[in-house]
C-alpha atoms as a PDB file:
ATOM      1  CA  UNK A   1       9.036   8.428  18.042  1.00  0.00           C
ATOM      2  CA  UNK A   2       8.694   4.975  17.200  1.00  0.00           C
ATOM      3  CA  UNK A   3      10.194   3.991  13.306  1.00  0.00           C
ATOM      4  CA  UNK A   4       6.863   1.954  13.100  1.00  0.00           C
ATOM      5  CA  UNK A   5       5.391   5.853  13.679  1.00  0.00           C
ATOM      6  CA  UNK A   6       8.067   7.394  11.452  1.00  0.00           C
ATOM      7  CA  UNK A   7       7.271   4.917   8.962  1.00  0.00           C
ATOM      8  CA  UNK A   8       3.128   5.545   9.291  1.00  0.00           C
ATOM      9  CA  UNK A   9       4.003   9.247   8.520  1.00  0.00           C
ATOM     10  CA  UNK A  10       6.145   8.908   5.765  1.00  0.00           C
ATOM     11  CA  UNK A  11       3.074   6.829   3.841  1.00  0.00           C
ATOM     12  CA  UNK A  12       0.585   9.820   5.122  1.00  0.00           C
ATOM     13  CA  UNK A  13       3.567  12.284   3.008  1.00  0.00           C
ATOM     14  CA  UNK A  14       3.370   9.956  -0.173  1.00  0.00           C
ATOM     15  CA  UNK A  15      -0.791   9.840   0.181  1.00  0.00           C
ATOM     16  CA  UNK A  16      -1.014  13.225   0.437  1.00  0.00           C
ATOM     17  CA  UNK A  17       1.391  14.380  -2.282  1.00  0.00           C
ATOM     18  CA  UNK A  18      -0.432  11.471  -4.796  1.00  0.00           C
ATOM     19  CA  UNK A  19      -3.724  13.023  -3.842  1.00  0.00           C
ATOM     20  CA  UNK A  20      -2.330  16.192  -5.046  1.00  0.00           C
ATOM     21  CA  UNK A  21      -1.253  15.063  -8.555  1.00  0.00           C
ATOM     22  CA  UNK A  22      -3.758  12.471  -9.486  1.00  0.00           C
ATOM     23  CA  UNK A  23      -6.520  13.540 -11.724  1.00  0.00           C
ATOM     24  CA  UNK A  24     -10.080  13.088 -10.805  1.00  0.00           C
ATOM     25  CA  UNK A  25     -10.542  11.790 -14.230  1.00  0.00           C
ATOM     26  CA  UNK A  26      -9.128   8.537 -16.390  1.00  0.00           C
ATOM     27  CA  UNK A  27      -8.930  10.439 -19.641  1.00  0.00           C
ATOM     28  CA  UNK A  28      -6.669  13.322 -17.679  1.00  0.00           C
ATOM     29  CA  UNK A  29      -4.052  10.468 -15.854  1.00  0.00           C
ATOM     30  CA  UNK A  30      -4.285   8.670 -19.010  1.00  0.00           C
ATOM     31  CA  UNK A  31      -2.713  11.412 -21.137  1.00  0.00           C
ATOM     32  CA  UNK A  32      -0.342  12.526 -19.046  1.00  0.00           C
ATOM     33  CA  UNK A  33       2.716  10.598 -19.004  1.00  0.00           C
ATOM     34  CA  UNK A  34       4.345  12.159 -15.934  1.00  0.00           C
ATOM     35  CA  UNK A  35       1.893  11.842 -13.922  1.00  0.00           C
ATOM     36  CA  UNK A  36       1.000   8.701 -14.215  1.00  0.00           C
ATOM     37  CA  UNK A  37       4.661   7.078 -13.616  1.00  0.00           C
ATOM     38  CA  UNK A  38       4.622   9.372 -10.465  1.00  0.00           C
ATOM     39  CA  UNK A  39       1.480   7.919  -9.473  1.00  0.00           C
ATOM     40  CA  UNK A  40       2.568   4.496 -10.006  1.00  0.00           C
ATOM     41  CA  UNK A  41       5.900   5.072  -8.213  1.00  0.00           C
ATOM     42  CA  UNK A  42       4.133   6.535  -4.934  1.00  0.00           C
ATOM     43  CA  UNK A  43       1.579   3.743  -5.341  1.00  0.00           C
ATOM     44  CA  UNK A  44       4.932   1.288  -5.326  1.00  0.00           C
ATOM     45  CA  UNK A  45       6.289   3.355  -2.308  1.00  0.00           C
ATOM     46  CA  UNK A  46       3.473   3.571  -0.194  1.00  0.00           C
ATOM     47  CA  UNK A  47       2.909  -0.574  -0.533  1.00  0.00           C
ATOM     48  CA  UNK A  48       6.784  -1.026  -0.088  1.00  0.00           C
ATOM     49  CA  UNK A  49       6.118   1.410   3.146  1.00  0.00           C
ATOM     50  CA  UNK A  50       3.401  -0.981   4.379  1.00  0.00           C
ATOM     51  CA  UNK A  51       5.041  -3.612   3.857  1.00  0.00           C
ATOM     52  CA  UNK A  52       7.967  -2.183   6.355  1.00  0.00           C
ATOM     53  CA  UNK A  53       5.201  -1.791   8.906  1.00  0.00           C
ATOM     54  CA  UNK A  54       4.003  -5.456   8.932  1.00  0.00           C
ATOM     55  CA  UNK A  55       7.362  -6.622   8.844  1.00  0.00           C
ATOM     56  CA  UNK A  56       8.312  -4.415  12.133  1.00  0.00           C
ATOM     57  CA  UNK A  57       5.457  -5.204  13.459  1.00  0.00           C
ATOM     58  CA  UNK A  58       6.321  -9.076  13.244  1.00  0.00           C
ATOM     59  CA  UNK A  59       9.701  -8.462  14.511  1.00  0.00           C
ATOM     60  CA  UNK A  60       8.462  -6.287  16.970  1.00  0.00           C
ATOM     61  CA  UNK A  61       5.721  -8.625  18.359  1.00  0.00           C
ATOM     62  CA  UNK A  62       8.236 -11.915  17.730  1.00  0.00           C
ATOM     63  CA  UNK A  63       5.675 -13.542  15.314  1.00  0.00           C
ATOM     64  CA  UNK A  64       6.455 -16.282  12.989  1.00  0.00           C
ATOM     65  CA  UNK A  65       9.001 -14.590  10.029  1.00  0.00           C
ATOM     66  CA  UNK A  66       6.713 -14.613   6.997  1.00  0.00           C
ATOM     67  CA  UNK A  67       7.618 -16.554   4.037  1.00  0.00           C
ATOM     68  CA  UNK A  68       7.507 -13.341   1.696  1.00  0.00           C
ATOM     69  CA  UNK A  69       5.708  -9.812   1.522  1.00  0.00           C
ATOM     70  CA  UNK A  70       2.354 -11.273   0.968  1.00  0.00           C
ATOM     71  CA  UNK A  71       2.464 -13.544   4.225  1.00  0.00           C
ATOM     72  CA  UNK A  72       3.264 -10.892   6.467  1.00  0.00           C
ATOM     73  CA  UNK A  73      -0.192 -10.036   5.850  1.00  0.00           C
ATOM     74  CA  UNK A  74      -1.020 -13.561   6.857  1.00  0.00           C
ATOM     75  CA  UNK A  75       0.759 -13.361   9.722  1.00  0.00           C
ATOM     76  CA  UNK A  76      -0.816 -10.082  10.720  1.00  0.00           C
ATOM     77  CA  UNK A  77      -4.617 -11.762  10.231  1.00  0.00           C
ATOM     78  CA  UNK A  78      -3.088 -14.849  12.269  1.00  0.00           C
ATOM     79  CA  UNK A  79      -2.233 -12.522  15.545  1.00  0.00           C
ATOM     80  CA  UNK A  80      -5.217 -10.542  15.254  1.00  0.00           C
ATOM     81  CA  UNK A  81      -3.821  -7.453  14.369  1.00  0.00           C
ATOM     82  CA  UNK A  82      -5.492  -6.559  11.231  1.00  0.00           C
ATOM     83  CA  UNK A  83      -8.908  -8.824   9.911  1.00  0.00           C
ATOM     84  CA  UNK A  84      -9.670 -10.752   7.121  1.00  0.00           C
ATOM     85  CA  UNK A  85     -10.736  -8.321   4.589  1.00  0.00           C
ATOM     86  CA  UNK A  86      -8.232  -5.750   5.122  1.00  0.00           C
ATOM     87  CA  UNK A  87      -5.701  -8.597   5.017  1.00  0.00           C
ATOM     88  CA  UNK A  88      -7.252  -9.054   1.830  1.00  0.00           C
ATOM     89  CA  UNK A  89      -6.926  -5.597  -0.033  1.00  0.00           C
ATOM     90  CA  UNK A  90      -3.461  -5.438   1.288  1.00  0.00           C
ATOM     91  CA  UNK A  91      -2.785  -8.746  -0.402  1.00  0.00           C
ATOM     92  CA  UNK A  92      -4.521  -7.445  -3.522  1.00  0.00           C
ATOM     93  CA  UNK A  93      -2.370  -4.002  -3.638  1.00  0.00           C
ATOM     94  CA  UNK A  94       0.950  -5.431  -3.523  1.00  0.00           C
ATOM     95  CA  UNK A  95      -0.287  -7.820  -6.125  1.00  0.00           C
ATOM     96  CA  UNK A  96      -1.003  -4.735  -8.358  1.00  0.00           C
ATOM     97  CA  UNK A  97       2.601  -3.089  -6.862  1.00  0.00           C
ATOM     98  CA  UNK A  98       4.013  -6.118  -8.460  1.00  0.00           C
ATOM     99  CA  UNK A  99       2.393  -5.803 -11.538  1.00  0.00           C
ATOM    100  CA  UNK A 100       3.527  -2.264 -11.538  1.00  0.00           C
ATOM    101  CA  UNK A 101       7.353  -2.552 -10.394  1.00  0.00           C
ATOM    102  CA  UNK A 102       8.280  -5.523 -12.388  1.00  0.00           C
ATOM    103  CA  UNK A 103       5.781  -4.575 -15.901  1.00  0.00           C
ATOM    104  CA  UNK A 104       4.302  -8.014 -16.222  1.00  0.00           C
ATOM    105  CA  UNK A 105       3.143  -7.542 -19.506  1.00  0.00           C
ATOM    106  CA  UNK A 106       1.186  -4.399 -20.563  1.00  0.00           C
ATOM    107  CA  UNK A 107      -0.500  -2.619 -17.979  1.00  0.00           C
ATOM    108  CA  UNK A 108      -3.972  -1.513 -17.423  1.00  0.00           C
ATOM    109  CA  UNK A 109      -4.247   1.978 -17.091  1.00  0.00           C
ATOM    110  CA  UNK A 110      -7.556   1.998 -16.100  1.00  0.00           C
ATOM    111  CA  UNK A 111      -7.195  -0.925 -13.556  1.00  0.00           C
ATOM    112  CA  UNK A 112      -3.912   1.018 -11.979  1.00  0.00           C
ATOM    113  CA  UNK A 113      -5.994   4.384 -12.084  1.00  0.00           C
ATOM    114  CA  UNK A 114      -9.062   3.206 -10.080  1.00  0.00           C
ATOM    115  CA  UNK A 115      -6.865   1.710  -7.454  1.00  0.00           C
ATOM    116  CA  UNK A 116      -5.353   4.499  -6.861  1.00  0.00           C
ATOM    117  CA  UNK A 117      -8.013   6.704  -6.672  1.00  0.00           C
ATOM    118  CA  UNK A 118     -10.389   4.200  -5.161  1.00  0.00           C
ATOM    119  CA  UNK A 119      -9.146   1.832  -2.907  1.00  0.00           C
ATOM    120  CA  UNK A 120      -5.431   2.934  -2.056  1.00  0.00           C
ATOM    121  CA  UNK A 121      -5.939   5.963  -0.067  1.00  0.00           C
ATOM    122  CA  UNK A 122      -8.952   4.201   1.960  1.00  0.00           C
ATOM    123  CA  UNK A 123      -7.178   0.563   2.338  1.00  0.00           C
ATOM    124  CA  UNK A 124      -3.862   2.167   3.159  1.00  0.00           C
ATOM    125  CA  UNK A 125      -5.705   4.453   5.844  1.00  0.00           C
ATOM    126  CA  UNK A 126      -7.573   1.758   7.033  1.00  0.00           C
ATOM    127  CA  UNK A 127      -4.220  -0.197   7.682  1.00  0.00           C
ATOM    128  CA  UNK A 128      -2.590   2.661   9.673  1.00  0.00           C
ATOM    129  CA  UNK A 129      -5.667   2.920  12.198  1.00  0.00           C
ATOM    130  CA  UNK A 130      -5.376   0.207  12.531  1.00  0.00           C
ATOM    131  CA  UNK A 131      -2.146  -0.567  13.331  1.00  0.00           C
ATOM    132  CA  UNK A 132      -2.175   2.775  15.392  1.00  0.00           C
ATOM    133  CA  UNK A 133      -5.096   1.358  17.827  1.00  0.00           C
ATOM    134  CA  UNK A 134      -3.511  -1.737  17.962  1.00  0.00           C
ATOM    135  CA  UNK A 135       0.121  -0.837  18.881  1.00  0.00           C
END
Protein backbone atom coordinates (compact mmCIF):
# COMPACT_ATOMS: atom_id res chain seq x y z
CA UNK A 1 0.00 0.00 0.00
CA UNK A 2 0.97 3.23 -1.16
CA UNK A 3 1.43 6.13 1.97
CA UNK A 4 -0.54 8.39 -0.54
CA UNK A 5 -3.31 5.29 0.08
CA UNK A 6 -2.45 5.01 3.78
CA UNK A 7 -2.82 8.59 4.02
CA UNK A 8 -6.47 8.62 1.94
CA UNK A 9 -7.61 6.09 4.66
CA UNK A 10 -6.54 7.68 7.59
CA UNK A 11 -8.81 10.99 6.44
CA UNK A 12 -11.81 8.33 5.61
CA UNK A 13 -11.07 7.22 9.81
CA UNK A 14 -11.21 11.00 10.93
CA UNK A 15 -14.54 11.59 8.48
CA UNK A 16 -16.14 8.86 9.74
CA UNK A 17 -15.50 9.23 13.47
CA UNK A 18 -16.54 13.33 13.01
CA UNK A 19 -19.69 12.11 11.34
CA UNK A 20 -20.30 10.18 14.39
CA UNK A 21 -20.01 13.02 16.95
CA UNK A 22 -21.27 16.01 15.14
CA UNK A 23 -24.77 17.04 15.82
CA UNK A 24 -27.26 17.44 13.11
CA UNK A 25 -28.16 20.62 14.75
CA UNK A 26 -26.23 24.21 15.54
CA UNK A 27 -27.93 24.71 18.86
CA UNK A 28 -26.69 20.90 19.94
CA UNK A 29 -22.65 21.52 18.66
CA UNK A 30 -23.05 24.89 19.99
CA UNK A 31 -23.62 23.81 23.60
CA UNK A 32 -21.46 21.26 23.83
CA UNK A 33 -18.03 22.19 24.48
CA UNK A 34 -16.37 18.83 23.83
CA UNK A 35 -17.65 18.25 20.96
CA UNK A 36 -17.11 21.01 19.27
CA UNK A 37 -13.13 21.26 19.97
CA UNK A 38 -13.17 17.56 18.74
CA UNK A 39 -14.86 18.61 15.73
CA UNK A 40 -12.60 21.38 15.10
CA UNK A 41 -9.49 19.27 15.79
CA UNK A 42 -10.58 16.43 13.18
CA UNK A 43 -11.62 19.27 10.87
CA UNK A 44 -7.71 20.57 11.46
CA UNK A 45 -6.53 16.89 10.93
CA UNK A 46 -8.32 15.91 8.05
CA UNK A 47 -7.07 19.40 6.09
CA UNK A 48 -3.48 18.81 7.56
CA UNK A 49 -4.08 15.06 6.01
CA UNK A 50 -4.92 16.61 2.61
CA UNK A 51 -2.54 18.68 2.62
CA UNK A 52 0.07 15.54 2.99
CA UNK A 53 -1.61 14.14 -0.10
CA UNK A 54 -0.99 17.15 -2.43
CA UNK A 55 2.32 17.53 -1.17
CA UNK A 56 3.18 13.64 -2.03
CA UNK A 57 1.56 13.92 -4.83
CA UNK A 58 3.92 16.89 -6.01
CA UNK A 59 6.89 15.06 -4.90
CA UNK A 60 5.67 12.08 -6.31
CA UNK A 61 4.84 13.50 -9.81
CA UNK A 62 8.21 15.99 -9.57
CA UNK A 63 6.01 19.16 -9.90
CA UNK A 64 7.13 22.57 -9.09
CA UNK A 65 7.59 22.65 -4.85
CA UNK A 66 4.71 24.92 -3.86
CA UNK A 67 5.39 28.08 -2.15
CA UNK A 68 3.13 27.07 0.97
CA UNK A 69 0.01 24.77 1.79
CA UNK A 70 -2.34 26.81 -0.21
CA UNK A 71 -0.21 26.54 -3.55
CA UNK A 72 0.01 22.98 -3.54
CA UNK A 73 -3.47 23.29 -4.48
CA UNK A 74 -2.29 25.53 -7.26
CA UNK A 75 0.03 23.31 -8.32
CA UNK A 76 -2.42 20.44 -8.34
CA UNK A 77 -5.03 22.69 -10.72
CA UNK A 78 -1.74 23.55 -12.83
CA UNK A 79 -1.01 19.60 -13.68
CA UNK A 80 -4.47 18.77 -14.09
CA UNK A 81 -4.95 16.69 -11.31
CA UNK A 82 -7.74 18.22 -9.49
CA UNK A 83 -10.03 21.36 -11.35
CA UNK A 84 -10.70 24.69 -10.61
CA UNK A 85 -13.47 24.56 -8.22
CA UNK A 86 -12.34 21.83 -6.12
CA UNK A 87 -8.99 23.65 -6.05
CA UNK A 88 -11.10 26.23 -4.76
CA UNK A 89 -12.95 24.65 -1.66
CA UNK A 90 -9.69 23.12 -0.75
CA UNK A 91 -8.20 26.59 -0.71
CA UNK A 92 -11.22 27.81 1.25
CA UNK A 93 -10.97 24.86 4.03
CA UNK A 94 -7.52 25.32 5.00
CA UNK A 95 -8.33 28.97 5.14
CA UNK A 96 -11.00 28.09 7.81
CA UNK A 97 -8.23 25.28 9.34
CA UNK A 98 -6.21 28.35 9.83
CA UNK A 99 -8.69 30.28 11.36
CA UNK A 100 -9.30 27.36 13.58
CA UNK A 101 -5.60 26.22 14.59
CA UNK A 102 -4.14 29.58 15.14
CA UNK A 103 -7.77 31.44 16.82
CA UNK A 104 -7.60 34.54 14.71
CA UNK A 105 -9.82 36.39 16.70
CA UNK A 106 -13.19 34.96 17.90
CA UNK A 107 -14.57 32.29 15.99
CA UNK A 108 -17.79 31.69 14.30
CA UNK A 109 -19.46 28.85 15.53
CA UNK A 110 -21.93 28.80 13.12
CA UNK A 111 -19.53 29.42 10.12
CA UNK A 112 -17.13 26.39 11.57
CA UNK A 113 -20.40 24.22 12.13
CA UNK A 114 -21.82 24.42 8.56
CA UNK A 115 -18.48 23.58 7.10
CA UNK A 116 -18.25 20.81 8.74
CA UNK A 117 -21.40 19.46 8.25
CA UNK A 118 -21.81 20.86 4.78
CA UNK A 119 -19.00 21.09 2.70
CA UNK A 120 -16.10 19.07 4.51
CA UNK A 121 -17.23 15.61 4.21
CA UNK A 122 -18.34 16.24 0.38
CA UNK A 123 -15.12 18.50 -0.66
CA UNK A 124 -12.79 16.19 1.20
CA UNK A 125 -14.49 13.09 -0.63
CA UNK A 126 -14.49 14.76 -3.70
CA UNK A 127 -10.61 15.29 -3.34
CA UNK A 128 -9.87 11.58 -2.62
CA UNK A 129 -11.76 10.36 -5.91
CA UNK A 130 -10.22 12.20 -7.25
CA UNK A 131 -6.91 11.74 -6.52
CA UNK A 132 -7.76 7.91 -6.48
CA UNK A 133 -8.81 8.00 -10.40
CA UNK A 134 -6.07 10.03 -11.10
CA UNK A 135 -3.13 8.15 -9.48
Amino acid sequence: MTRISEKIDEIKDYLDELEDIIPDKFKDYNSNKLVKAACERYFERIIEGVIDISFMIIAEKRFEIPEDDIDSFRILQDHKIIGKKLCKKLKEAKGMRNFIAHQYGRIDDKLVFKSIRKELVKDVGWFIRVVKKRL
